[in-house]
Protein backbone atom coordinates (compact mmCIF):
# COMPACT_ATOMS: atom_id res chain seq x y z
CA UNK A 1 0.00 0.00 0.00
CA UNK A 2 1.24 3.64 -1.04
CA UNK A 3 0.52 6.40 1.57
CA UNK A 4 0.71 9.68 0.32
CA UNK A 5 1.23 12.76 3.12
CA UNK A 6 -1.92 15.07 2.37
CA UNK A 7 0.50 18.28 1.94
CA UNK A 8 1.82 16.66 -1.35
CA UNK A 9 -1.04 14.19 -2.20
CA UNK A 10 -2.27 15.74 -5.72
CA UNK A 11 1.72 16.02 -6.74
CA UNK A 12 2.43 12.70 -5.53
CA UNK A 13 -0.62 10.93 -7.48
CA UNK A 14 0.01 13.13 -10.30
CA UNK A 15 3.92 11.41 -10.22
CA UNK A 16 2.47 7.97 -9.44
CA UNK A 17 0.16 8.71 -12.79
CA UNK A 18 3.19 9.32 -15.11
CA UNK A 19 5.82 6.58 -13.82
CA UNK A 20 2.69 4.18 -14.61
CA UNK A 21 2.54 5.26 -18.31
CA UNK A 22 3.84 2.98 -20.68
CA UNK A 23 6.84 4.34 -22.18
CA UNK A 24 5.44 4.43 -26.06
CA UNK A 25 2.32 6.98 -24.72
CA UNK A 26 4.15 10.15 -26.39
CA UNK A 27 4.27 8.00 -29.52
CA UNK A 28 0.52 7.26 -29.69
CA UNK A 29 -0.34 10.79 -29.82
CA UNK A 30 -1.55 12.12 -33.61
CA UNK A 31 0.71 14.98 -34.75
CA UNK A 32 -2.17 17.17 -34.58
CA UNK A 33 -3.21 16.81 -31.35
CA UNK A 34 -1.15 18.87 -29.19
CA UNK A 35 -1.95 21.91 -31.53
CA UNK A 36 -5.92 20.58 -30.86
CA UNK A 37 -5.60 20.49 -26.99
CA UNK A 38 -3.65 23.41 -27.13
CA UNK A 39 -6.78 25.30 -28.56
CA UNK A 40 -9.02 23.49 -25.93
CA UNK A 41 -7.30 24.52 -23.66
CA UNK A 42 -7.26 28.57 -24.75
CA UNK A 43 -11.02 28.55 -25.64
CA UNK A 44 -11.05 27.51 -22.24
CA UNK A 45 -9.59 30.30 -21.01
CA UNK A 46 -10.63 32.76 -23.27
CA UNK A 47 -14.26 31.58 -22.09
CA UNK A 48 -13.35 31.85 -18.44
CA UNK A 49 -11.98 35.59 -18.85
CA UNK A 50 -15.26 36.47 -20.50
CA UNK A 51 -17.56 34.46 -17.83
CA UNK A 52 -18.87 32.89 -20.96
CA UNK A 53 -20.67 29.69 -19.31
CA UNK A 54 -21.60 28.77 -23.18
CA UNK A 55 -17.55 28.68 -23.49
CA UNK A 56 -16.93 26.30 -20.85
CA UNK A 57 -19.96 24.14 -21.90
CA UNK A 58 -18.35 23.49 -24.98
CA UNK A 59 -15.13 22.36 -23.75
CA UNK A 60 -16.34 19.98 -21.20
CA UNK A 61 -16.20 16.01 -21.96
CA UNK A 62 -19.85 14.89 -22.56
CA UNK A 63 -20.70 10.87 -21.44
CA UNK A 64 -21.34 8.69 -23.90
CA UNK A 65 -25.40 7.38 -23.88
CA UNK A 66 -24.61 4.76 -20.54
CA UNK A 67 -21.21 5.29 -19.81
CA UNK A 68 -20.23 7.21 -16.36
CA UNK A 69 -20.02 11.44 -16.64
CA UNK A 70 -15.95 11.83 -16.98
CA UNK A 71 -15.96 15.39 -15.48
CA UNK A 72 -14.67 16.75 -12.26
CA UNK A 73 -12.97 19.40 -10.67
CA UNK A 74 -10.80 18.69 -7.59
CA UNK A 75 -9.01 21.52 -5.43
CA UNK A 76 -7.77 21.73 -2.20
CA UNK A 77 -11.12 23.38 -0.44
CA UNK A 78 -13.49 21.90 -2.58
CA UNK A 79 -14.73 18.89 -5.38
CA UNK A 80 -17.54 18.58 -7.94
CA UNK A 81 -17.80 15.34 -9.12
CA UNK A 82 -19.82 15.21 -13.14
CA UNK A 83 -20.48 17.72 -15.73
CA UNK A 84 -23.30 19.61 -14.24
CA UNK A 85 -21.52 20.27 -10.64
CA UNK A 86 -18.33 21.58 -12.37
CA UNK A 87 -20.82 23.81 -14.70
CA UNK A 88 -22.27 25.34 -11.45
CA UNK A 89 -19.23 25.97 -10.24
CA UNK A 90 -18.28 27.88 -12.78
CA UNK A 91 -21.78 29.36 -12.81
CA UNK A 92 -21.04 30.47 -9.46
CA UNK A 93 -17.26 31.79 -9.75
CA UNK A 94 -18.57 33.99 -12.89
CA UNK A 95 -21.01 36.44 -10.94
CA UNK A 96 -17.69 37.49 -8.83
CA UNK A 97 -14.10 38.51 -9.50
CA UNK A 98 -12.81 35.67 -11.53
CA UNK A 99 -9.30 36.28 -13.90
CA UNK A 100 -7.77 33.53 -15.23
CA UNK A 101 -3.85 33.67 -16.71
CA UNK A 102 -1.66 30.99 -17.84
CA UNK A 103 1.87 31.51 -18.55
CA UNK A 104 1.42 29.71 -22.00
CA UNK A 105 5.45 29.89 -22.67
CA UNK A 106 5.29 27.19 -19.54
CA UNK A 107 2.25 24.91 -20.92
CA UNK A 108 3.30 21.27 -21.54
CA UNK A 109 0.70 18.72 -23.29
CA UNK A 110 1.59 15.28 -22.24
CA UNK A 111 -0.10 12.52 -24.04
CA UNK A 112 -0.94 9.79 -22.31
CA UNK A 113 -2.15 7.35 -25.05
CA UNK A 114 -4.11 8.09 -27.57
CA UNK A 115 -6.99 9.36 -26.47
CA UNK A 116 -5.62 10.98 -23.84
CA UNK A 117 -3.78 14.00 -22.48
CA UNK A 118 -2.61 15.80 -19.41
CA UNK A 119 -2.67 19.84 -19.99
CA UNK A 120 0.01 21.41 -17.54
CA UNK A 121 0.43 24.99 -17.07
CA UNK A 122 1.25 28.03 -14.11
CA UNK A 123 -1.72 30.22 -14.12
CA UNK A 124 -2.02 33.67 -11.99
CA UNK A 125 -5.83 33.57 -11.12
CA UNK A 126 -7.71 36.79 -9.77
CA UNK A 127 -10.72 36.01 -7.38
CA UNK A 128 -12.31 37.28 -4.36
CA UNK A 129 -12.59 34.91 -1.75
CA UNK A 130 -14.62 36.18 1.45
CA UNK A 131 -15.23 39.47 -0.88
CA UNK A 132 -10.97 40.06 -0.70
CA UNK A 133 -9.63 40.13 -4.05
CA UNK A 134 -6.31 38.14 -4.47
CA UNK A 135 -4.20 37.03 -7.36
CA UNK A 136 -2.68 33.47 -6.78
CA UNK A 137 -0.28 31.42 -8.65
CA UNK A 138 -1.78 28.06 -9.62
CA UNK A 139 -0.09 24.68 -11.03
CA UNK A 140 -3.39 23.65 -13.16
CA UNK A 141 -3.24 19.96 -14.20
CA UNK A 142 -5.97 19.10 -16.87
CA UNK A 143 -7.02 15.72 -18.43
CA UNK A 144 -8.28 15.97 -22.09
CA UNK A 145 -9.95 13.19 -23.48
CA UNK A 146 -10.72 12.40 -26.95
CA UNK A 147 -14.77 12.21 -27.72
CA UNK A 148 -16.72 11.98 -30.88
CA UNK A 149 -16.49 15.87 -30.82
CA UNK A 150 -13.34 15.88 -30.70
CA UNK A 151 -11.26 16.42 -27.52
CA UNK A 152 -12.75 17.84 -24.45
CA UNK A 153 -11.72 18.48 -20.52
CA UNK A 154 -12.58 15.65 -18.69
CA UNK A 155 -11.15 16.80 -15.00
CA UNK A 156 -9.70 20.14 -14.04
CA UNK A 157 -6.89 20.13 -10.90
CA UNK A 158 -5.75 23.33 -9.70
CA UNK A 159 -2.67 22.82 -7.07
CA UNK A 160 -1.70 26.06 -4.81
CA UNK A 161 1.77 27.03 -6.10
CA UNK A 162 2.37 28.35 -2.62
């Protein structure tokens, strides 16, 4: 059994995650996909900025007709678990202070098979918490999934940087 201290548990699964990847992963990946995650993951962004809900609707992994809802968003305070909880929260965060900017020189796409990606990349975020506006850096770790719409967010990870 693995036991993971809770101060470093996201990291520490995230590590366990890519040392259990076979090797070839990287090499299963189309040529095009980076550039098509890559896009994801700025109309993502570009949606956030705006507080465009319709944005962020459209990037989120639907579940196939019987199969289990892929989406989540897990932080340290908080966890919505399927696609309408993580469209709430986002419902939510939108009618306050919400600014969201990645350092895109630092993004890495790291395929993980081939229908599958992890989307890292340092983000400054602007929100209010308790009505107190603060900018924080965030390590945001996304999983991209290939669907019959092409690829989509399937789970969302923001890690303090601090």
């Amino acid at each position: 059994m693995i036991r993971i201290k809770r101060s470093g548990g996201v990291a520490a699964i995230l590590l366990l995650l890519a040392q259990a990847l076979p090797a070839h992963a990287a090499e299963d990946a189309h040529p095009d996909d980076r550039e098509a995650i890559r896009a994801l993951f700025l109309r993502q962004a570009a949606g956030e900025n705006a507080h465009d809900i319709g944005a962020i609707d459209a990037v989120l992994a639907h579940a196939a007709p019987g199969q289990p809802d892929p989406v989540s968003f897990v932080a340290r305070a908080y966890r919505f678990w399927g696609r309408e909880a993580v469209m709430e929260h986002f419902r939510a965060t939108f009618r306050g202070t919400w600014r969201f900017e990645p350092d895109l020189d630092a993004m890495r796409i790291v395929p993980l098979g081939a229908d599958a990606a992890q989307i890292f990349v340092p983000a400054r975020v602007t929100f209010a918490p308790g009505g107190a506006v603060t900018t924080q850096l965030f390590l945001i770790n996304e999983f991209a999934i290939r669907s019959g719409d092409g690829w989509r967010v399937a789970a969302i990870v923001p890690v303090p940087a601090q």
